[in-house]
Protein backbone atom coordinates (compact mmCIF):
# COMPACT_ATOMS: atom_id res chain seq x y z
CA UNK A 1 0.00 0.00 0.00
CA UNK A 2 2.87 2.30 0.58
CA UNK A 3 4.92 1.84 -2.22
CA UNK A 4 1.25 2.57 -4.71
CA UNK A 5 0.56 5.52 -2.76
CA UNK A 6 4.37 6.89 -3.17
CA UNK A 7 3.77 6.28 -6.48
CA UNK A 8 0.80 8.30 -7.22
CA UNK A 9 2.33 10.77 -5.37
CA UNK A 10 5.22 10.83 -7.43
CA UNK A 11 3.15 10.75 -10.54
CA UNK A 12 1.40 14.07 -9.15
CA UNK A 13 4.29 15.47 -8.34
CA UNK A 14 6.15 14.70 -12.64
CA UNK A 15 2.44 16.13 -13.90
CA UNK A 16 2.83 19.49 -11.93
CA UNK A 17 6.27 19.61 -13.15
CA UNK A 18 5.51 19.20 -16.50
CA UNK A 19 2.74 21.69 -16.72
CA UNK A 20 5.15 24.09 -14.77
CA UNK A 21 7.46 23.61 -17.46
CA UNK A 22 4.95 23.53 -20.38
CA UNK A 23 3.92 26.70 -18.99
CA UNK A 24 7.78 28.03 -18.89
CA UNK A 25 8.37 27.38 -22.34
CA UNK A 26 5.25 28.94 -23.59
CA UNK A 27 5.76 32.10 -21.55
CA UNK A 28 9.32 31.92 -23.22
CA UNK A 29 7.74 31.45 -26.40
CA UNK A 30 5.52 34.47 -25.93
CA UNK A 31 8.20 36.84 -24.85
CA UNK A 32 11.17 36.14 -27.88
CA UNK A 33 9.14 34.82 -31.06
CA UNK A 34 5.45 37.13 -30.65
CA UNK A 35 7.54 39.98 -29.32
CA UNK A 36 9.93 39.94 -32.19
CA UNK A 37 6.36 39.98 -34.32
CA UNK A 38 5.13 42.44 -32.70
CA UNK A 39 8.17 44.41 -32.61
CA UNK A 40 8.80 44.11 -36.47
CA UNK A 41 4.76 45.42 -37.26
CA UNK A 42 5.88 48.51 -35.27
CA UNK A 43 9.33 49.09 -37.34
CA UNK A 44 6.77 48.82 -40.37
CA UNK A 45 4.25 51.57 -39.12
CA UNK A 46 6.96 53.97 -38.28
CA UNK A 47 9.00 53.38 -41.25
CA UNK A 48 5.60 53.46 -43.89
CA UNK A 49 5.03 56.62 -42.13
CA UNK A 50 8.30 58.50 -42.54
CA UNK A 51 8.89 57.07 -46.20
CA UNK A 52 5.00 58.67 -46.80
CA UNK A 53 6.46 61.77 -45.97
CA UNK A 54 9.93 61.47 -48.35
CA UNK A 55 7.87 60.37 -50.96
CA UNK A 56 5.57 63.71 -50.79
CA UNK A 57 9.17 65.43 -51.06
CA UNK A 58 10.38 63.46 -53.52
CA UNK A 59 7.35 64.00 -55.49
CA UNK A 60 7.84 67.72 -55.59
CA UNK A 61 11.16 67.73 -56.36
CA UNK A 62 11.84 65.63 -59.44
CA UNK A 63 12.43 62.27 -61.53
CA UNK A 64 15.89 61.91 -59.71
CA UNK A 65 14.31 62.16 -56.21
CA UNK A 66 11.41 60.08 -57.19
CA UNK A 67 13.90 57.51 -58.47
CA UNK A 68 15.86 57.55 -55.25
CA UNK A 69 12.86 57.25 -53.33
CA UNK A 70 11.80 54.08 -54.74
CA UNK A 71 15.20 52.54 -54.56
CA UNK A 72 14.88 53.85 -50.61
CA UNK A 73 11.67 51.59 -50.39
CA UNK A 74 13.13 48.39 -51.20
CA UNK A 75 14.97 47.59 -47.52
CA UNK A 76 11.29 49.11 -45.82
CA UNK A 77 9.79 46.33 -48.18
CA UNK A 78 12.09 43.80 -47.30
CA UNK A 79 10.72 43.79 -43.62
CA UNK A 80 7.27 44.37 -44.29
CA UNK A 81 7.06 40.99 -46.51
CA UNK A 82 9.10 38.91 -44.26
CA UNK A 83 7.23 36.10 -43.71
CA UNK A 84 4.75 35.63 -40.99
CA UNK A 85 2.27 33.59 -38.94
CA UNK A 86 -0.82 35.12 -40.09
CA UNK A 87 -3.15 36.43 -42.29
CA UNK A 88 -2.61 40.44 -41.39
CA UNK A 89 1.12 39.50 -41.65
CA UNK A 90 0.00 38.52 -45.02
CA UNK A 91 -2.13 41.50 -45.90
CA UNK A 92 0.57 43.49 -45.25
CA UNK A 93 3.07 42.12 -47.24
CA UNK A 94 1.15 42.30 -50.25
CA UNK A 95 0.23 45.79 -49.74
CA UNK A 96 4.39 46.51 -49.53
CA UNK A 97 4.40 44.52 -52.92
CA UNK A 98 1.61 46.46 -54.49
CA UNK A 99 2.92 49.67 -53.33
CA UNK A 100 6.63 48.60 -54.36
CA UNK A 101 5.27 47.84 -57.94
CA UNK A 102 3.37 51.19 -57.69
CA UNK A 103 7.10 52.93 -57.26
CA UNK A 104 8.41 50.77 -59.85
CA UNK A 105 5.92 51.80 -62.47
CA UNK A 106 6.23 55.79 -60.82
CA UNK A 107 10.08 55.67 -61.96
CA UNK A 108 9.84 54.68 -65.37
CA UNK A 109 7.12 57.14 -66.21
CA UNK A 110 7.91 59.79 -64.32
CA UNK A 111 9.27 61.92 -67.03
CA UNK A 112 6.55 61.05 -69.71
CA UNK A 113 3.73 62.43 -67.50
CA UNK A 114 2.19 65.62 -67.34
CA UNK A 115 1.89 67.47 -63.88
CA UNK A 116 -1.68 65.92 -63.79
CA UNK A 117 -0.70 62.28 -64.05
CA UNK A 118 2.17 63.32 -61.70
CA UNK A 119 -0.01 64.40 -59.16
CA UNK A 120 -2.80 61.43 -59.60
CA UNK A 121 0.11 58.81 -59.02
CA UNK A 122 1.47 60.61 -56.15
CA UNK A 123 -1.31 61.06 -54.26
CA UNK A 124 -2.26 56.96 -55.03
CA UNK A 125 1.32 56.05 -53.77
CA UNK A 126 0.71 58.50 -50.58
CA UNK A 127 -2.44 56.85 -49.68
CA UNK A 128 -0.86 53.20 -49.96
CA UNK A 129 1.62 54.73 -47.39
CA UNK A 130 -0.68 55.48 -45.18
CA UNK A 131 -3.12 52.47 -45.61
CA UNK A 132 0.19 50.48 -44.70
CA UNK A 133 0.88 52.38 -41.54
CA UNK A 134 -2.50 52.09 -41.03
CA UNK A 135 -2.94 48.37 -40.86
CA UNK A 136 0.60 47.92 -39.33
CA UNK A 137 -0.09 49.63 -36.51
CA UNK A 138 -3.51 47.52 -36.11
CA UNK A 139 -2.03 44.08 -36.31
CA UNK A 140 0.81 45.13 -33.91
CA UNK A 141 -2.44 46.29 -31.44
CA UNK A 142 -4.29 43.01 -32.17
CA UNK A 143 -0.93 40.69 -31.57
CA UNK A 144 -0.05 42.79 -28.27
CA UNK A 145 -3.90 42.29 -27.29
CA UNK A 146 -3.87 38.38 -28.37
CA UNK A 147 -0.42 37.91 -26.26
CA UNK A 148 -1.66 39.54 -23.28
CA UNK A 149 -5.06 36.90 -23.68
CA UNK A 150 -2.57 34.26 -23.66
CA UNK A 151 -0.06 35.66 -20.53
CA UNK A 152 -3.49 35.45 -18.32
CA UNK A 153 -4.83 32.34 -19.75
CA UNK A 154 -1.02 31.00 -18.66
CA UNK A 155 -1.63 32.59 -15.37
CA UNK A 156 -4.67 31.15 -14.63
CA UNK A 157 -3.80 27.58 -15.89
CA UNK A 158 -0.97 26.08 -12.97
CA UNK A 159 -4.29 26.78 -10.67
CA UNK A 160 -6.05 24.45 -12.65
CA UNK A 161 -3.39 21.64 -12.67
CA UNK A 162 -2.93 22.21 -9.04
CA UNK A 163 -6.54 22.15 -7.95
CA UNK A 164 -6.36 18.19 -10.26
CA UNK A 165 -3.24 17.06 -9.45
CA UNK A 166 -3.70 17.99 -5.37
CA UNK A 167 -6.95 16.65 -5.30
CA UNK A 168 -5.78 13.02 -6.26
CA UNK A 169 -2.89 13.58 -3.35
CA UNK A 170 -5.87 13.91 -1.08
CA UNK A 171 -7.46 10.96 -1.99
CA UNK A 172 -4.45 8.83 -1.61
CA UNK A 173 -3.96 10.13 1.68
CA UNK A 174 -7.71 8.85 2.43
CA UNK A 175 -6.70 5.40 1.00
CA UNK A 176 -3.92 5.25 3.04
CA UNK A 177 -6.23 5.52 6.45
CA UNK A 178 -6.94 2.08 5.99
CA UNK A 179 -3.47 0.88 7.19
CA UNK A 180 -2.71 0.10 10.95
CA UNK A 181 -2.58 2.61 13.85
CA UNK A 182 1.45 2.51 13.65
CA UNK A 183 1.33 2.47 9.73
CA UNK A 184 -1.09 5.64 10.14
CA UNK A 185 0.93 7.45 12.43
CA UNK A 186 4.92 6.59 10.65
CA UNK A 187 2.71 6.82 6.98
CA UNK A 188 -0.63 8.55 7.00
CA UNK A 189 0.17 11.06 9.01
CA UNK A 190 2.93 12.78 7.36
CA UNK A 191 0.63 12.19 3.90
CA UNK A 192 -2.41 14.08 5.53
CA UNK A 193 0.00 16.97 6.39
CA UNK A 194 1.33 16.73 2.91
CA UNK A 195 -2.20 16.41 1.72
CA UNK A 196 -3.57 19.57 3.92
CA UNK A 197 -0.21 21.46 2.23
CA UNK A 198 -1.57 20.49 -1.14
CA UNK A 199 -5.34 21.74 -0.20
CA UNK A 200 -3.95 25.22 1.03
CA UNK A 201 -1.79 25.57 -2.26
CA UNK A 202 -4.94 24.42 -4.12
CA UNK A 203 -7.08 27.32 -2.58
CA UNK A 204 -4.05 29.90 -3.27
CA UNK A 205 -2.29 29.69 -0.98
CA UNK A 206 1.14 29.45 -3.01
CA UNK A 207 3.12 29.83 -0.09
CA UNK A 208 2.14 26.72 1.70
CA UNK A 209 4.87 23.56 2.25
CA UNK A 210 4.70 20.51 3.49
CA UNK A 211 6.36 19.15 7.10
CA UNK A 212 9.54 16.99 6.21
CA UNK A 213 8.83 13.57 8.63
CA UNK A 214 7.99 10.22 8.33
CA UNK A 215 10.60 7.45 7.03
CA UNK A 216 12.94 8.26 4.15
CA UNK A 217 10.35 7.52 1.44
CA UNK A 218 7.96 10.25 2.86
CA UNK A 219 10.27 12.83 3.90
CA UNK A 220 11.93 12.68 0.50
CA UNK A 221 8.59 12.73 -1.17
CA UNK A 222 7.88 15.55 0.98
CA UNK A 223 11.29 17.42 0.32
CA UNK A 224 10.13 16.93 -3.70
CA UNK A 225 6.39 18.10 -2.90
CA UNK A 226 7.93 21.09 -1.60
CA UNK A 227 10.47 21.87 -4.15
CA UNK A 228 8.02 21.87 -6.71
CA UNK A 229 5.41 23.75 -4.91
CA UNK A 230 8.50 26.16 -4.59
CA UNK A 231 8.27 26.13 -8.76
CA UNK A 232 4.99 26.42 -9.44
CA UNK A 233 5.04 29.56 -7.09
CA UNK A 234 7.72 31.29 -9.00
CA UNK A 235 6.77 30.54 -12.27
CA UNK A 236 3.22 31.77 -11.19
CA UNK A 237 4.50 35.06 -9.66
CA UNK A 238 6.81 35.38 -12.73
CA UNK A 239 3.44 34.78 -15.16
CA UNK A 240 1.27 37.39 -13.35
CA UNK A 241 4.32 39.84 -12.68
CA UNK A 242 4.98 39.82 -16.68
CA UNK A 243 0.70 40.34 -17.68
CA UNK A 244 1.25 43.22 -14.88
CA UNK A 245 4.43 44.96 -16.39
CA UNK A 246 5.11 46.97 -19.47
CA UNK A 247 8.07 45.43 -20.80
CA UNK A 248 9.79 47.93 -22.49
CA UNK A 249 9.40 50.97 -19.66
CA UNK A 250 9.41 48.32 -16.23
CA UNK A 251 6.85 50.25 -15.05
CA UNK A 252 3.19 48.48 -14.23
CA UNK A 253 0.89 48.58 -17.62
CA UNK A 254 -2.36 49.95 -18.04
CA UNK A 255 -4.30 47.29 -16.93
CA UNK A 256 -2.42 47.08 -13.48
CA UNK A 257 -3.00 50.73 -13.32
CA UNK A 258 -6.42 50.52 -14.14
CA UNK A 259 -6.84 48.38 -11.11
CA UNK A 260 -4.84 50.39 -8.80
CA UNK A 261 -6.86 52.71 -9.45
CA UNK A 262 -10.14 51.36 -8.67
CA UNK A 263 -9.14 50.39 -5.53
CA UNK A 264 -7.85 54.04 -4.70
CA UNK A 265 -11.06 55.38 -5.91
CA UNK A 266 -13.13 52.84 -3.09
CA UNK A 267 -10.80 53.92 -0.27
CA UNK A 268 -10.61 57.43 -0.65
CA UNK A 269 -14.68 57.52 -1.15
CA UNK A 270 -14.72 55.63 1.84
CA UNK A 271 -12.62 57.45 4.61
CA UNK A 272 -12.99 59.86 2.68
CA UNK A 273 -9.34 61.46 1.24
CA UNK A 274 -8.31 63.06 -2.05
CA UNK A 275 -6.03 61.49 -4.56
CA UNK A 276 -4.32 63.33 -7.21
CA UNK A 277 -3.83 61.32 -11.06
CA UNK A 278 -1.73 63.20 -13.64
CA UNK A 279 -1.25 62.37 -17.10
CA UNK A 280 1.97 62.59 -18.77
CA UNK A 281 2.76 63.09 -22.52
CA UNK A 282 6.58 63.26 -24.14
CA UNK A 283 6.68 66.22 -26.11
CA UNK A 284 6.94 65.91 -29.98
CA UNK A 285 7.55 62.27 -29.74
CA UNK A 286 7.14 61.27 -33.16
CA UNK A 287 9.21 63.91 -34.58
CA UNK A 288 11.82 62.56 -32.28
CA UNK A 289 10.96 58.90 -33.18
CA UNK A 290 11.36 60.25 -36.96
CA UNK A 291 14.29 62.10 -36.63
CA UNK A 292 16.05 59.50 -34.58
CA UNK A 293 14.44 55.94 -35.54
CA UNK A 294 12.44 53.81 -33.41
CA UNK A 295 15.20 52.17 -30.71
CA UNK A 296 16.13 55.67 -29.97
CA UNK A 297 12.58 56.32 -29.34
CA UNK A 298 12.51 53.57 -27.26
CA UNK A 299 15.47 54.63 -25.06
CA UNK A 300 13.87 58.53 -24.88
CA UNK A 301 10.90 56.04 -23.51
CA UNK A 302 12.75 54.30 -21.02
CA UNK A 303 14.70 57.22 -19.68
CA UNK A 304 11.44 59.30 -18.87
CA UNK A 305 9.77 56.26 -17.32
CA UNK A 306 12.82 55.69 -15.21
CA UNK A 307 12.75 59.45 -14.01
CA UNK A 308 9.69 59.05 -13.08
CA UNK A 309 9.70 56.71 -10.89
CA UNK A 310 13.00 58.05 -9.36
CA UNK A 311 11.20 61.30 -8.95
CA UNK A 312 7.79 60.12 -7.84
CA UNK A 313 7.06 59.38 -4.11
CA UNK A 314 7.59 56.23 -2.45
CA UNK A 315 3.59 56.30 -1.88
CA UNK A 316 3.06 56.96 -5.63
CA UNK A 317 1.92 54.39 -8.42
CA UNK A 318 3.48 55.32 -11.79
CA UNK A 319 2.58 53.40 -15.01
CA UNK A 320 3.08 54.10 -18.61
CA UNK A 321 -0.42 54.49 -20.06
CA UNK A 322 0.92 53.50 -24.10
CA UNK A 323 2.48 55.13 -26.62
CA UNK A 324 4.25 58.22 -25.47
CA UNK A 325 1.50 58.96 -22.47
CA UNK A 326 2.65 57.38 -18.82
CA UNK A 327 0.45 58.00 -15.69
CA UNK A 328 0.66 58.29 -11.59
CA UNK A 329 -1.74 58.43 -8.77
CA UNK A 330 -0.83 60.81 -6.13
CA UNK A 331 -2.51 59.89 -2.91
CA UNK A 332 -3.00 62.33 0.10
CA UNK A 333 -2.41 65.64 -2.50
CA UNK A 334 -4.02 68.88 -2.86
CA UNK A 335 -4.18 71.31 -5.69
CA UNK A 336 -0.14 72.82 -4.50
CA UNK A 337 0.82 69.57 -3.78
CA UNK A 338 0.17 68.28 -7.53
CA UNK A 339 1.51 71.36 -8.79
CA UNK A 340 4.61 70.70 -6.68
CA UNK A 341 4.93 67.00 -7.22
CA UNK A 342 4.26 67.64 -11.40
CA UNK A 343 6.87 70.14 -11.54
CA UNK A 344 9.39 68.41 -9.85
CA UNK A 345 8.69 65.61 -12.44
CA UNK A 346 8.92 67.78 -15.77
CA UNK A 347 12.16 69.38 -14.15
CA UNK A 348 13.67 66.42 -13.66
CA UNK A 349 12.89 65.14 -17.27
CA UNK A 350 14.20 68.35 -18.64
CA UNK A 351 17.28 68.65 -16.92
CA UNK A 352 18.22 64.83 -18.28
CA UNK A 353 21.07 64.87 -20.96
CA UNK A 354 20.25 64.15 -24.44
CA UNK A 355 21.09 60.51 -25.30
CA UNK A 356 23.95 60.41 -27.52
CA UNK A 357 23.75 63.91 -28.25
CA UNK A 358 20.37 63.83 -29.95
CA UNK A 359 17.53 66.21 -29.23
CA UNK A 360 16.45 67.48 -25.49
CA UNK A 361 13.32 65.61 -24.19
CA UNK A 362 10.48 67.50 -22.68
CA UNK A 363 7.12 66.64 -21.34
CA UNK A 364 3.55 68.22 -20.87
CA UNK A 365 1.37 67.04 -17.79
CA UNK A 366 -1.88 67.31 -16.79
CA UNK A 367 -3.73 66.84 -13.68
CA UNK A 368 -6.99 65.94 -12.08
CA UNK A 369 -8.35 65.51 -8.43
CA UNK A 370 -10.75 63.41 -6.84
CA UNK A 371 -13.13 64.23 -5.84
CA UNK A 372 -13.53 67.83 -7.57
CA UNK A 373 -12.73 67.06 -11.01
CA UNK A 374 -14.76 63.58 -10.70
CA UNK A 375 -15.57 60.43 -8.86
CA UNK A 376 -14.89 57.89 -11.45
CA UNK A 377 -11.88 56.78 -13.53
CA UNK A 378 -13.43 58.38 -16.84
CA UNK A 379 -14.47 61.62 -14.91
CA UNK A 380 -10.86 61.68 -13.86
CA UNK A 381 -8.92 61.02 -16.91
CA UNK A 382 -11.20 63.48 -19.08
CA UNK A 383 -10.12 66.39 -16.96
CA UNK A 384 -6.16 65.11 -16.90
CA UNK A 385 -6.60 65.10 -20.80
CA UNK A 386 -8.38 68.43 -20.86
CA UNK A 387 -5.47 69.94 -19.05
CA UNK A 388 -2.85 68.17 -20.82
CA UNK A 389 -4.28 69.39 -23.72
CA UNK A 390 -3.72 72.85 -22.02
CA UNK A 391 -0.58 72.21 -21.60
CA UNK A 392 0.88 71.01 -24.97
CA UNK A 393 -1.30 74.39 -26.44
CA UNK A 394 -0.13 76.63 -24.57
CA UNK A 395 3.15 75.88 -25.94
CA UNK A 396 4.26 72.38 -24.09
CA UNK A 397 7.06 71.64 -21.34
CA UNK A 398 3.68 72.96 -19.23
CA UNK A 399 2.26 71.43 -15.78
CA UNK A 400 -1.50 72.35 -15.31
CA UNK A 401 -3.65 71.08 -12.66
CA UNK A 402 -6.87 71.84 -10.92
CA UNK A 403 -7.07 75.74 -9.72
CA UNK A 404 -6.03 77.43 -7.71
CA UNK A 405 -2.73 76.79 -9.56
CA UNK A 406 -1.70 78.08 -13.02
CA UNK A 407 0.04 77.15 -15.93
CA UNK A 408 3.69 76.57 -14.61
CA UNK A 409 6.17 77.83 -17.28
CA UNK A 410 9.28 76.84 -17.95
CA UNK A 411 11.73 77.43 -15.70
């Protein structure tokens, strides 16, 4: 009886392991080969979008600029038809054909045309730019939506395994009650408390372990119970920490934010406190990303995300909101406090060095307070985006935030 209950045991214990490391390599797979995907439909937006505007130069300046700009197309090409997984992968790489054969035909007629047919095809090869641009930067959305289904479906499914798996421990523990009083108390006993370890991890509670006792069979099945309890707990943490995080800023994504934020909203309605939430915006960005290319964008991005939470409070909750927009929530604040704590933040942002010489970044910010500018996460974020809108018009590098404060200039 002891050596088929060890063995059940041990069979529970290889099926958690494999689905811990099932769900490893998927969560691997997820990061490197769909990031790399959804990387590369990015690179084509932003490159369809700045070869849209060299082609409406080119087209005003001549055959010989036209002709360079097609021969500029062919590398922007090469990546948008490199093959991929599906069918908006597809679509888009036989839009870069079309619009490729477009240039093609653009080049060799050029000079035969009269400034009407001139015109005609560059306005047709402009709005192939920008339908490009326009479906790159949905499938990128779609992938990053469909990967972030699949992080919380990966999340969710050790819980599954381990409700299974440690509900067939506790049965063999009950089969084992059928054994003598001594074979109950040197056996059984250290199974129940292996079994009760497996219930507690079963209702989520990840931390649980099992006691070590029993003779050398048990207390080495319950030294293996507990090391892979120990990896099913990390991997889990690791799973929901990733959903939680933006991965190229560090700081929590929107949907943690979102969250944080509803549970700020219930406990300052019910003490009742104010809360500050400000709304950040990097100023010019895609002239920067243009001007620059997209990994220097990226390292503008992560160099105002990591000033931000350097400058931020210990009690603050920073998070980058997509795109070029982050957000915070400022508990305890007033009006002067938000003022004080946004300023300090656009200061510090300013005053950073330009990375490898390039172009100063700046940011715009704007505010809103619960509960005077609303009492509900839309209420809120209209007014941040009504003064953030303030800011950038009134000529950007701006903090504005609920009155009695002003429009802070630049300092």
């Amino acid at each position: 009886m002891t050596l088929v209950n060890a063995a059940m045991l041990v069979g529970v214990v290889l099926i958690l392991t494999w689905r811990s490391n099932q769900a490893q390599q998927e969560l691997r797979r997820l990061v490197t080969t769909e990031g790399v995907a959804i990387e590369r439909l990015g690179k084509v937006a932003t490159l369809h979008a700045s070869f849209r505007a060299q082609w409406i130069a080119a087209a005003a300046r001549g055959p010989e600029a036209v002709a360079s700009a097609g021969r500029s197309y062919g590398s922007i090409r090469q990546l948008a038809v490199s093959p991929g997984s599906d069918a908006r992968s597809a679509q888009i790489g036989d839009l870069a054909n079309g619009l490729a054969a477009e240039l093609r035909n653009a080049v060799r007629s050029w000079p035969e045309w009269d400034d009407a047919g001139r015109r005609a095809k560059a306005t047709a090869i402009t709005v192939q730019c920008e339908r490009i641009t326009r479906q790159a930067a949905i499938a990128r959305d779609a992938a990053l939506r469909e990967r972030d289904a699949k992080l919380e479906t990966i999340s969710h499914d050790p819980r599954n395994t381990l409700a299974i798996a440690f509900g067939i421990a506790w049965i063999v523990a009950v089969m084992s009650m059928a054994g003598a009083v001594t074979a109950m108390r040197r056996i059984v006993s250290p199974l129940e408390n292996l079994s009760r370890a497996a219930q507690r991890i079963a209702a989520g509670e990840y931390a649980a372990r099992a006691p070590v006792a029993g003779d050398r069979e048990i207390a080495e099945l319950g030294s293996a119970f507990n090391e892979m309890a120990a990896k099913v707990e990390a991997t889990l943490d690791a799973t929901t920490q990733r959903a939680l995080t933006d991965e190229l800023s560090g700081l929590p994504n929107f949907r943690a934010f979102s969250e944080h934020l509803q549970d700020e909203l219930i406990r300052a309605d019910r003490y009742p406190e104010r809360f500050g939430l400000i709304v950040v915006d990097i100023d010019h960005f895609k002239k920067y990303n243009d001007a620059f290319g997209h990994l220097a964008g990226n390292d503008a991005l992560r160099a105002v995300s990591a000033t931000i939470r350097r400058t931020l409070r210990t009690v603050d909750f920073p998070a980058r909101y997509g795109g070029e927009e982050f957000v915070a929530i400022l508990p305890q604040v007033d009006e002067e406090g938000m003022r004080v704590i946004g300023e300090r933040v656009r200061q510090a942002v300013e005053s950073l060095p330009p990375i490898e010489g390039r172009r100063a970044i700046t940011i715009s910010i704007g505010g809103a307070l619960f509960p005077s500018d609303g009492k509900t996460s839309e209420e809120l974020f209209a007014a941040a985006d009504t003064r953030l809108y303030e800011a950038k018009e009134s000529g950007r590098n701006r903090v504005v935030v609920p009155a009695p404060s002003r429009i802070t200039e630049r300092s």
